[in-house]
PDB file of N, CA and C in Angstrom:
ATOM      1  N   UNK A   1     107.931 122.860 104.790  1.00  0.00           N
ATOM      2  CA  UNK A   1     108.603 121.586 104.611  1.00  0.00           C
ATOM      3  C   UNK A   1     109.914 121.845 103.878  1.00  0.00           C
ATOM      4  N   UNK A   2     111.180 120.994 104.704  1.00  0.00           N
ATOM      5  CA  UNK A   2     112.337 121.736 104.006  1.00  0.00           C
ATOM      6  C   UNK A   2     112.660 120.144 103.759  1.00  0.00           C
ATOM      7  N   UNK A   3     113.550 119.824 102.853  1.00  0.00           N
ATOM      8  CA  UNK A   3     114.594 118.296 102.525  1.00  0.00           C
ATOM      9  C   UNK A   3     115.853 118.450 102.780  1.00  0.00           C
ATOM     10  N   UNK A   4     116.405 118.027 103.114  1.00  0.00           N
ATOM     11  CA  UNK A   4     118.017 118.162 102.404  1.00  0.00           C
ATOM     12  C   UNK A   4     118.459 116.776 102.261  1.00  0.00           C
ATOM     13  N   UNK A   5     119.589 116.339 101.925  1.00  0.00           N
ATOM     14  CA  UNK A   5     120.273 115.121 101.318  1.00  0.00           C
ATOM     15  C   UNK A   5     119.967 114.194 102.444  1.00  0.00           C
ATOM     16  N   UNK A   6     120.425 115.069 104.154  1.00  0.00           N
ATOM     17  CA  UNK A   6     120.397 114.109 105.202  1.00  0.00           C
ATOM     18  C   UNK A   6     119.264 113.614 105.462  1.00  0.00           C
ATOM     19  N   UNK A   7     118.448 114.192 105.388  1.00  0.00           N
ATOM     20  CA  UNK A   7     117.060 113.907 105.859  1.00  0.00           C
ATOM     21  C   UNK A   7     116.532 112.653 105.011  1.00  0.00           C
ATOM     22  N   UNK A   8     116.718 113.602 103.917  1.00  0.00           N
ATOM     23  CA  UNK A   8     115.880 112.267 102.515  1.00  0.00           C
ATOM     24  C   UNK A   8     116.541 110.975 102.448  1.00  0.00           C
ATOM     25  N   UNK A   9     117.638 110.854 102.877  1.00  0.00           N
ATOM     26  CA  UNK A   9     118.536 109.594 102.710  1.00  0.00           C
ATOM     27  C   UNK A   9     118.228 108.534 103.348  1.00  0.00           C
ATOM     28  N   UNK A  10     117.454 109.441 104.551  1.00  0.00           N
ATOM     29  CA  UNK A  10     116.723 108.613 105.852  1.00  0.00           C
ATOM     30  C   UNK A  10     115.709 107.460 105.396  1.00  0.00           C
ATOM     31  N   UNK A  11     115.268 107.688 104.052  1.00  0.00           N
ATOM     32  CA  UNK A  11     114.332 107.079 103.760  1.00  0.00           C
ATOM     33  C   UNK A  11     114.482 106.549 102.875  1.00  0.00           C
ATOM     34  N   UNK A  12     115.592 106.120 102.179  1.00  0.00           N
ATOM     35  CA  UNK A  12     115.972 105.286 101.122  1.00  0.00           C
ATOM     36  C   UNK A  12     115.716 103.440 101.312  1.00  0.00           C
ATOM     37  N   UNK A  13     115.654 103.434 102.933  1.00  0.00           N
ATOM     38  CA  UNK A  13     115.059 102.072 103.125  1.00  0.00           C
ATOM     39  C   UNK A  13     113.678 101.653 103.430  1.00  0.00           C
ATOM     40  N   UNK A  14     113.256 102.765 103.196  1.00  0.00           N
ATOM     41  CA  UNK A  14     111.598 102.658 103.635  1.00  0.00           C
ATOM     42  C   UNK A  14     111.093 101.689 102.754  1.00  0.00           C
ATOM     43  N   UNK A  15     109.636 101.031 103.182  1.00  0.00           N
ATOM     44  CA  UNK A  15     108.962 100.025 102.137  1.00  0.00           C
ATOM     45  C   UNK A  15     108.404 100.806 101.418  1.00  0.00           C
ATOM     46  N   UNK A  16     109.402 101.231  99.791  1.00  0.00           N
ATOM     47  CA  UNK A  16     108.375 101.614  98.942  1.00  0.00           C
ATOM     48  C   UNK A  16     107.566 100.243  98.184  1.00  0.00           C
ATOM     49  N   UNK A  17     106.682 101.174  97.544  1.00  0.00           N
ATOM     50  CA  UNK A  17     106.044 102.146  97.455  1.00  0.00           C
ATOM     51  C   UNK A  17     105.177 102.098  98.893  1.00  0.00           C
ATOM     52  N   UNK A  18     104.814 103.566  99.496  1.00  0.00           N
ATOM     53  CA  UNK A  18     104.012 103.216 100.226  1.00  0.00           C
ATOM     54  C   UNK A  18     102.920 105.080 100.430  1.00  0.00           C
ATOM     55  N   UNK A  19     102.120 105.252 101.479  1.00  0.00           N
ATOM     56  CA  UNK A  19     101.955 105.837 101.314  1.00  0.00           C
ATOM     57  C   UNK A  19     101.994 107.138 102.459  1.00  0.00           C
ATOM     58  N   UNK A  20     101.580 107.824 102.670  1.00  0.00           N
ATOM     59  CA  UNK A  20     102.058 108.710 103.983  1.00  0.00           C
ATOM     60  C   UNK A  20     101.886 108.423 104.804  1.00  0.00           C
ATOM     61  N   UNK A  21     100.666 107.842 105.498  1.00  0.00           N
ATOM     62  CA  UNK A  21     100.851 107.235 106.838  1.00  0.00           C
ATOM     63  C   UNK A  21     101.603 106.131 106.793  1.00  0.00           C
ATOM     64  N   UNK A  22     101.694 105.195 106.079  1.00  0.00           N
ATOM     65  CA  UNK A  22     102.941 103.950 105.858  1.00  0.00           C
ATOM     66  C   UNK A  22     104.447 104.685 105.859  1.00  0.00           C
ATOM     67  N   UNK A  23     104.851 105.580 105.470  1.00  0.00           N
ATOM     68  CA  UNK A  23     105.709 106.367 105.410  1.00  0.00           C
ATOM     69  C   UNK A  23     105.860 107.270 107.160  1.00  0.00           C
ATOM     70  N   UNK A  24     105.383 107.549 107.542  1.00  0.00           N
ATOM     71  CA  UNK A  24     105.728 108.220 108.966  1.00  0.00           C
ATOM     72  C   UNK A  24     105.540 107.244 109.851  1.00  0.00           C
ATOM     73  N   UNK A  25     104.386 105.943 109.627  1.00  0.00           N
ATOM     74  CA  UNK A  25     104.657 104.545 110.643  1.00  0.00           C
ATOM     75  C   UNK A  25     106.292 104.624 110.510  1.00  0.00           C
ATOM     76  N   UNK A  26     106.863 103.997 109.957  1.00  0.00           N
ATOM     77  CA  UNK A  26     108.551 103.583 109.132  1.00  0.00           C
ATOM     78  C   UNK A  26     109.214 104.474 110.458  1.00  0.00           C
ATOM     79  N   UNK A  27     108.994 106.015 109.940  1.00  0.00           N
ATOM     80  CA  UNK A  27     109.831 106.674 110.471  1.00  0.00           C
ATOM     81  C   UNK A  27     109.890 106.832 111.861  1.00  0.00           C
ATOM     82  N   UNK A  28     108.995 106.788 112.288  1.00  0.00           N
ATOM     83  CA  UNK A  28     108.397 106.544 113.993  1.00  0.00           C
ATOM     84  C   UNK A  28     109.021 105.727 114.519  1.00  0.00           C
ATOM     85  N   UNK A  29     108.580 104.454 114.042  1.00  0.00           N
ATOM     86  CA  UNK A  29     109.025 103.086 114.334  1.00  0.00           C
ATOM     87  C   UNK A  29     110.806 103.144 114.186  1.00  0.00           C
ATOM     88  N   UNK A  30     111.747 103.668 113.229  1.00  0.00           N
ATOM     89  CA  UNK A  30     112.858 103.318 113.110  1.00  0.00           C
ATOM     90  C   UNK A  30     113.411 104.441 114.013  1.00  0.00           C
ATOM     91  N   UNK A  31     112.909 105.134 114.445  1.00  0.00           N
ATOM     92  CA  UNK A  31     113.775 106.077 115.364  1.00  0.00           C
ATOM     93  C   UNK A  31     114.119 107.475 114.424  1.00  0.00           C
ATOM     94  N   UNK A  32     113.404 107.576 113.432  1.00  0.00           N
ATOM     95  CA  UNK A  32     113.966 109.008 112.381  1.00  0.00           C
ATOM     96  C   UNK A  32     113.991 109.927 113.319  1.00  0.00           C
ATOM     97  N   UNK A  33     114.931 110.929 112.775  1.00  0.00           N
ATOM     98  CA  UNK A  33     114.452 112.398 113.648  1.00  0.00           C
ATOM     99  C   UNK A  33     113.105 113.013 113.298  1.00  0.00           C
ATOM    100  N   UNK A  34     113.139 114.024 114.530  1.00  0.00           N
ATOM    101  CA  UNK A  34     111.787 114.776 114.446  1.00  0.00           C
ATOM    102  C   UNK A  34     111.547 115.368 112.692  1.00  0.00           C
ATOM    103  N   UNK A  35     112.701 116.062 112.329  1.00  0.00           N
ATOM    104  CA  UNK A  35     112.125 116.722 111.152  1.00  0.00           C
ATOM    105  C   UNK A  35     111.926 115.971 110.255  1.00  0.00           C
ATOM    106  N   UNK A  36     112.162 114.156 109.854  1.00  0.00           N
ATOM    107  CA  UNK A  36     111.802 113.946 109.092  1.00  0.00           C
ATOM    108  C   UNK A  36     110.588 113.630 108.774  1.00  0.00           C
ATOM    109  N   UNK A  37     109.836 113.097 110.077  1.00  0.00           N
ATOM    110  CA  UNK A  37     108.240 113.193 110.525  1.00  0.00           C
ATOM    111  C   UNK A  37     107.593 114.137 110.397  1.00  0.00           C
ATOM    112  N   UNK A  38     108.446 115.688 110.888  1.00  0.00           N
ATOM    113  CA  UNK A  38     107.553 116.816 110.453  1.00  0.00           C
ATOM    114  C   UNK A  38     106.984 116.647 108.709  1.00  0.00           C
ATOM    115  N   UNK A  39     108.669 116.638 108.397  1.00  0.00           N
ATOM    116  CA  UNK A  39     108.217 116.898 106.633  1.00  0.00           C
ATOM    117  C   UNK A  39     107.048 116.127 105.935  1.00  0.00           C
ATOM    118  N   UNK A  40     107.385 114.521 106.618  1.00  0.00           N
ATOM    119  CA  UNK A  40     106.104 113.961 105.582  1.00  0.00           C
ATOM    120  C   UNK A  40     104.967 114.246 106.588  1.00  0.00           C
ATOM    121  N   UNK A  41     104.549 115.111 107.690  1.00  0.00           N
ATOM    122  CA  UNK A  41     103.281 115.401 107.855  1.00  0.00           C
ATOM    123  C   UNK A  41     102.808 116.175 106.919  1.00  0.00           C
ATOM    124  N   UNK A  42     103.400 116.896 106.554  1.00  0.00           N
ATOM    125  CA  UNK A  42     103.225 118.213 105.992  1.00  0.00           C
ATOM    126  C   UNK A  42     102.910 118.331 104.907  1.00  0.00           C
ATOM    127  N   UNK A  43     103.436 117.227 103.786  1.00  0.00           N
ATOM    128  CA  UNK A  43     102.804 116.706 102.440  1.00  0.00           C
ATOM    129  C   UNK A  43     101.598 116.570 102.318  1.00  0.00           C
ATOM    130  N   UNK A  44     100.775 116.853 100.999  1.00  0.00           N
ATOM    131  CA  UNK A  44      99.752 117.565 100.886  1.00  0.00           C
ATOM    132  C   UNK A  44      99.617 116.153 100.027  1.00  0.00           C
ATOM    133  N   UNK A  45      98.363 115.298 100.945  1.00  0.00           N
ATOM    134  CA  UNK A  45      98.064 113.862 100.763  1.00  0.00           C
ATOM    135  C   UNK A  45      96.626 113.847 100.387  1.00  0.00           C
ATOM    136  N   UNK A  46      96.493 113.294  99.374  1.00  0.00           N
ATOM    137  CA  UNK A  46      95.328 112.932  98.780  1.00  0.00           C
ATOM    138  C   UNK A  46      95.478 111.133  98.534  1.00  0.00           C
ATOM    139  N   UNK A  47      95.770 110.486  99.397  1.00  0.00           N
ATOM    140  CA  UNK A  47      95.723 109.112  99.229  1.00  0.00           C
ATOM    141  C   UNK A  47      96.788 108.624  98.389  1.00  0.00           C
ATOM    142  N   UNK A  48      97.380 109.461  98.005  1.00  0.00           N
ATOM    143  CA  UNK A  48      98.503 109.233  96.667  1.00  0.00           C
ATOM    144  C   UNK A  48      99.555 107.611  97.303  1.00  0.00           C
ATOM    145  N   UNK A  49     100.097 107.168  96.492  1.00  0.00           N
ATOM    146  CA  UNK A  49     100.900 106.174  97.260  1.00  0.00           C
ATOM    147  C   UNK A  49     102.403 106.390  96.491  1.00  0.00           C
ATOM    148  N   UNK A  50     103.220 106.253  97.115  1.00  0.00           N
ATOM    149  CA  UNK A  50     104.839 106.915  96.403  1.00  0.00           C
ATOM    150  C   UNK A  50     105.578 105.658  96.337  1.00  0.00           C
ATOM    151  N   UNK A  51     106.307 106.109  94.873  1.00  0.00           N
ATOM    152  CA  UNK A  51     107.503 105.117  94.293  1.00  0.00           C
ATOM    153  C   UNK A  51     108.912 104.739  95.479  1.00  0.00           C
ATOM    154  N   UNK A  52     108.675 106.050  95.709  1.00  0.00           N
ATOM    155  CA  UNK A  52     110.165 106.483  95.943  1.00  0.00           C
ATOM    156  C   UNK A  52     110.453 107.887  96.806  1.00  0.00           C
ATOM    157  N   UNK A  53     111.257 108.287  97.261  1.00  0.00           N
ATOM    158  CA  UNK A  53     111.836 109.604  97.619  1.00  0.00           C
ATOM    159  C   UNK A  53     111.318 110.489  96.671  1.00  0.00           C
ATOM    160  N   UNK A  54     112.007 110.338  95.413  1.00  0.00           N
ATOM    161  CA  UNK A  54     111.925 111.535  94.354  1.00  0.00           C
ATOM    162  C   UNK A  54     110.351 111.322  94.407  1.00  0.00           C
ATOM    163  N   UNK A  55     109.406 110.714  94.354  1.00  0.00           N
ATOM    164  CA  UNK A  55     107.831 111.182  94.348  1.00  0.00           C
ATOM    165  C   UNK A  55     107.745 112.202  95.656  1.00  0.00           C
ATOM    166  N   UNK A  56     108.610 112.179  96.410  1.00  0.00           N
ATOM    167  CA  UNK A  56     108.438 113.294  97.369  1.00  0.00           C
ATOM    168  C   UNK A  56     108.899 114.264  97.383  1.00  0.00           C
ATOM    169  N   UNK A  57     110.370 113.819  96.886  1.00  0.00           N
ATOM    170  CA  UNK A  57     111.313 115.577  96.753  1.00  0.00           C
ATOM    171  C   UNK A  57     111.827 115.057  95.277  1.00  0.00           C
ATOM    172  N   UNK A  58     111.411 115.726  94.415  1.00  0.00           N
ATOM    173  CA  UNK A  58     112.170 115.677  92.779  1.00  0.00           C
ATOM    174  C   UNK A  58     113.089 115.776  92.817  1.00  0.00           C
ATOM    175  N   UNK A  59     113.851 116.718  93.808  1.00  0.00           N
ATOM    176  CA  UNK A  59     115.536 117.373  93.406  1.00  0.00           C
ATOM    177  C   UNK A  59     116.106 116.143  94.352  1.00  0.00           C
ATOM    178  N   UNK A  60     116.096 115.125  94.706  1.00  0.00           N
ATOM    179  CA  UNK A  60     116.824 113.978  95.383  1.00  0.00           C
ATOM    180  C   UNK A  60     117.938 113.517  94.125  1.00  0.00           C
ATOM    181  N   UNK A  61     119.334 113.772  94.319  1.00  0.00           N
ATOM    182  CA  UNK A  61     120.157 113.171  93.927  1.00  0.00           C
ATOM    183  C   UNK A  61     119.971 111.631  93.604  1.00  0.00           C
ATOM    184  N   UNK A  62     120.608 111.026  92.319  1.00  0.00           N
ATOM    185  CA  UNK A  62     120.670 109.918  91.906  1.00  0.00           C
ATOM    186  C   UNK A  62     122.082 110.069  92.066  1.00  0.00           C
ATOM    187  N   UNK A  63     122.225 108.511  92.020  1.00  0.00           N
ATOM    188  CA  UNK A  63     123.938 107.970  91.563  1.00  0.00           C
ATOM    189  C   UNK A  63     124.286 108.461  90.360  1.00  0.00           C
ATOM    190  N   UNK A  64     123.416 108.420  89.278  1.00  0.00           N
ATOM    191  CA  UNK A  64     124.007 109.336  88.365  1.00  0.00           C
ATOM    192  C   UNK A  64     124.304 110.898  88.621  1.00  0.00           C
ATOM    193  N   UNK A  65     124.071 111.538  89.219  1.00  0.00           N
ATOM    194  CA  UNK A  65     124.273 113.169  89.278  1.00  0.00           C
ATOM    195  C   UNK A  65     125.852 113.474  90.385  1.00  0.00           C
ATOM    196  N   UNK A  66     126.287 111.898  90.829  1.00  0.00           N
ATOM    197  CA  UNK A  66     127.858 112.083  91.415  1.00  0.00           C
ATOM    198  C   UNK A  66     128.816 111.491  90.217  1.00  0.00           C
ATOM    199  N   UNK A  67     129.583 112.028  90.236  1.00  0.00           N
ATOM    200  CA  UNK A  67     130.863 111.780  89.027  1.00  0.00           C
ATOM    201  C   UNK A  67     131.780 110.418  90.049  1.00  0.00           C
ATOM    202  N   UNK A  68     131.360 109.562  90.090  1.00  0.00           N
ATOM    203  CA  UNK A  68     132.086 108.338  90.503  1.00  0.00           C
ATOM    204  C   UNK A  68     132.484 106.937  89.612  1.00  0.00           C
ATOM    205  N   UNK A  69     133.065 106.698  89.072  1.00  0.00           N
ATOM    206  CA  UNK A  69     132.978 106.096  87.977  1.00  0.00           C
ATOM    207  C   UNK A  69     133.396 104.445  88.949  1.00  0.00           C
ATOM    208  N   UNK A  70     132.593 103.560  89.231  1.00  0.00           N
ATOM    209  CA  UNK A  70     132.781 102.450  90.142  1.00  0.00           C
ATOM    210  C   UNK A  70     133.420 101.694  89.326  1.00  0.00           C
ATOM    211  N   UNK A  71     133.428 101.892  87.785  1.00  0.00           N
ATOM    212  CA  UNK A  71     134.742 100.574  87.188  1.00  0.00           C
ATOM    213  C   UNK A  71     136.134 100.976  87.951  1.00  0.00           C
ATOM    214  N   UNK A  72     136.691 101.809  88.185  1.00  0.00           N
ATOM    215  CA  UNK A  72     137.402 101.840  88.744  1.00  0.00           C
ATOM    216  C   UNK A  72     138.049 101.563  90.196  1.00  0.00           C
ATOM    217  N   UNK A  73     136.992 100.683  90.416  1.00  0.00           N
ATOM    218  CA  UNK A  73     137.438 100.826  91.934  1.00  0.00           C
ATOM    219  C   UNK A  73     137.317  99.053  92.150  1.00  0.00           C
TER     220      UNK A  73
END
């Protein structure tokens, strides 16, 4: 199972919290690419139900970790 920014971003509109099969319904249903279906098959599911992205990939960028300062704009 690999992430990268593109992939994970894919899922920033998903209904969290939810849980892996609620999570690959989403992706099915919205047309995701193949690898993002691969990845959450591949998660090692014990019924768990997720917040968020980062409950899936920790290293998922926040708005805080870009230097954009939006008062300015």
């Amino acid at each position: 199972m690999y992430w990268t920014l593109e992939l994970a971003s894919k899922l920033e509109d998903a209904p969290w919290p939810a849980t892996k099969e609620e999570l690959i319904d989403y992706a099915v249903r919205s047309g995701l690419s193949l690898e993002v279906i691969e990845n959450l098959e591949e998660i090692e599911d014990e019924g768990d139900v997720y917040d968020s992205i980062e409950d899936i990939w920790p290293d998922y960028p926040s708005k805080d970790d870009f230097l954009f300062n939006e008062d300015e704009y």
